[in-house]
C-alpha atoms as a PDB file:
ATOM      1  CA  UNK A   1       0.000   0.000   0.000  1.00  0.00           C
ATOM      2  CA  UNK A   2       1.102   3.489  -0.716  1.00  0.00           C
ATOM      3  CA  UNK A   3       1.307   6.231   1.373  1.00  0.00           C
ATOM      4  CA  UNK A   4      -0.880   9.129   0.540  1.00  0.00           C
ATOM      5  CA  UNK A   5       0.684  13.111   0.080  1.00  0.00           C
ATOM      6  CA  UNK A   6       0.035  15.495   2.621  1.00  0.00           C
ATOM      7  CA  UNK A   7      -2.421  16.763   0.476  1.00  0.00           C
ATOM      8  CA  UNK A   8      -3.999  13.716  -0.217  1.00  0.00           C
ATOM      9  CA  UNK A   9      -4.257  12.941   3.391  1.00  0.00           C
ATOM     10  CA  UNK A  10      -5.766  16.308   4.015  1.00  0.00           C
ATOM     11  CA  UNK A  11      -8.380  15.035   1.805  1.00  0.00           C
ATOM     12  CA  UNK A  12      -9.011  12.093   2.573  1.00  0.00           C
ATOM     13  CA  UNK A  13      -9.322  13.040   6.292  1.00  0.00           C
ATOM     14  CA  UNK A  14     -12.012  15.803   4.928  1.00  0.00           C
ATOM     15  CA  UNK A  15     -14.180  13.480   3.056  1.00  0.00           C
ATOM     16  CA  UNK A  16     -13.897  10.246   5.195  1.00  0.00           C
ATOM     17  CA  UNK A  17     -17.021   9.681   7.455  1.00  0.00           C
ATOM     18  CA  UNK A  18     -16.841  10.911  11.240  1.00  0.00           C
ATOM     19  CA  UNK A  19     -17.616   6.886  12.055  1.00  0.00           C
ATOM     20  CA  UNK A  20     -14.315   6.085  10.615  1.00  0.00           C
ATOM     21  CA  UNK A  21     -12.432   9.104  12.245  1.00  0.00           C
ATOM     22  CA  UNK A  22     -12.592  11.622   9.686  1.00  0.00           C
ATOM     23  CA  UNK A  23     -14.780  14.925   9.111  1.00  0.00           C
ATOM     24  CA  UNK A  24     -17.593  13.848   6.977  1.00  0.00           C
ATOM     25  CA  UNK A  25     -17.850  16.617   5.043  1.00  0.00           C
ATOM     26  CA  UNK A  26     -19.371  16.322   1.022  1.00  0.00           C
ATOM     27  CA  UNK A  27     -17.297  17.310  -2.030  1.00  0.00           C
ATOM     28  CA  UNK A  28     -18.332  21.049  -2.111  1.00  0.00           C
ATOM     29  CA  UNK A  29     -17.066  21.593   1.746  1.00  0.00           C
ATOM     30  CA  UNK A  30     -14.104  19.747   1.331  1.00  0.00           C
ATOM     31  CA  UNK A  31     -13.075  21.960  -2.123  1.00  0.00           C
ATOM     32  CA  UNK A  32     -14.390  25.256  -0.572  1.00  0.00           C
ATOM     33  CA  UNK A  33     -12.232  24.612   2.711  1.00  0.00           C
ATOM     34  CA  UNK A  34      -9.147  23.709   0.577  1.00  0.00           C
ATOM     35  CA  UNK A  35      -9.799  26.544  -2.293  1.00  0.00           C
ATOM     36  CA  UNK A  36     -10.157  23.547  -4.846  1.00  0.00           C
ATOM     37  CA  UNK A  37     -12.890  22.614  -7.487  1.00  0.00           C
ATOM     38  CA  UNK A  38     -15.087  19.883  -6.610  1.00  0.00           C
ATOM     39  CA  UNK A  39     -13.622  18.094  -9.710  1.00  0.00           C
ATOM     40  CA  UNK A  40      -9.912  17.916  -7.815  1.00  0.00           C
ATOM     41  CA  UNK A  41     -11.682  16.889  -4.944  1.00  0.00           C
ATOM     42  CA  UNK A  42     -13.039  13.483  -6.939  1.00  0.00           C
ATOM     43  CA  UNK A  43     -10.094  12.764  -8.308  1.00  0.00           C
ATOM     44  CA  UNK A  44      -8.233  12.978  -5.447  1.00  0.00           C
ATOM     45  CA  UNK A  45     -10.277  10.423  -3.766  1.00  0.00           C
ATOM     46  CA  UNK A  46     -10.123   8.149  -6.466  1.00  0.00           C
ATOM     47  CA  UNK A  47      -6.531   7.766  -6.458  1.00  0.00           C
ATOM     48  CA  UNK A  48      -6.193   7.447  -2.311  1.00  0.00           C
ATOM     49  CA  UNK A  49      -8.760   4.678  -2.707  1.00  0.00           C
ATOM     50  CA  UNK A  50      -6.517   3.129  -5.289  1.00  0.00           C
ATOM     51  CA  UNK A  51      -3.354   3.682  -3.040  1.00  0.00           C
ATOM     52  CA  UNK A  52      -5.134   2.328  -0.093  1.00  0.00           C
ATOM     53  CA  UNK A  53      -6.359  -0.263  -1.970  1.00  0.00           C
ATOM     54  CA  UNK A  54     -10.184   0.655  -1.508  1.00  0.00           C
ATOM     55  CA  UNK A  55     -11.959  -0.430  -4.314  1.00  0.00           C
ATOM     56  CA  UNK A  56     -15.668   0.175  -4.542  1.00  0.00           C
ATOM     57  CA  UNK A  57     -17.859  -1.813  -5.963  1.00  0.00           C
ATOM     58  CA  UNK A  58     -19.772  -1.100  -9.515  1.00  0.00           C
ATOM     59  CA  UNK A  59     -23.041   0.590  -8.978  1.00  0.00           C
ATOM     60  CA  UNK A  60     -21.738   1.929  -5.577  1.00  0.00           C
ATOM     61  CA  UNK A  61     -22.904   5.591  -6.179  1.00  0.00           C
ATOM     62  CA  UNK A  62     -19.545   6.716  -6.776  1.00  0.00           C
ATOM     63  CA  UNK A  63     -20.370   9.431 -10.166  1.00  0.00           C
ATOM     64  CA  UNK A  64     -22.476  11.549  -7.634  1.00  0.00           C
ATOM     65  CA  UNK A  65     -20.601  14.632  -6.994  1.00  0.00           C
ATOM     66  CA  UNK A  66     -21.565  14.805  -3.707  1.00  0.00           C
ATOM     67  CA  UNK A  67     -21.496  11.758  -2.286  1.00  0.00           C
END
């Protein structure tokens, strides 16, 4: 598994859901906090799932912006 960037991990930590220690917060919060477009945001998920080796399943719900 690869390590995520700081920026990733300040991400991540944004977007991840309180349960599993993070913030919780939806695409548009996390990209207005960080001064990013919601777009960067998605991506950047993406690849720390890949790096953590999270895969979701297809059908998951995963194209909604705000998920």
């Amino acid at each position: 598994m690869k390590e995520l960037t700081p920026r990733q991990r300040e991400i991540w930590d944004l977007r991840r859901p309180v349960a599993e220690g993070g913030q919780g917060k939806s695409q548009a919060e996390a990209a207005a906090i960080l001064g990013i477009s919601r777009n960067v945001v998605h991506n950047a998920m993406g690849v720390c799932r890949k790096k953590l080796g999270i895969f979701l399943p297809a059908g998951s719900g995963s194209g909604n912006a705000d998920e």
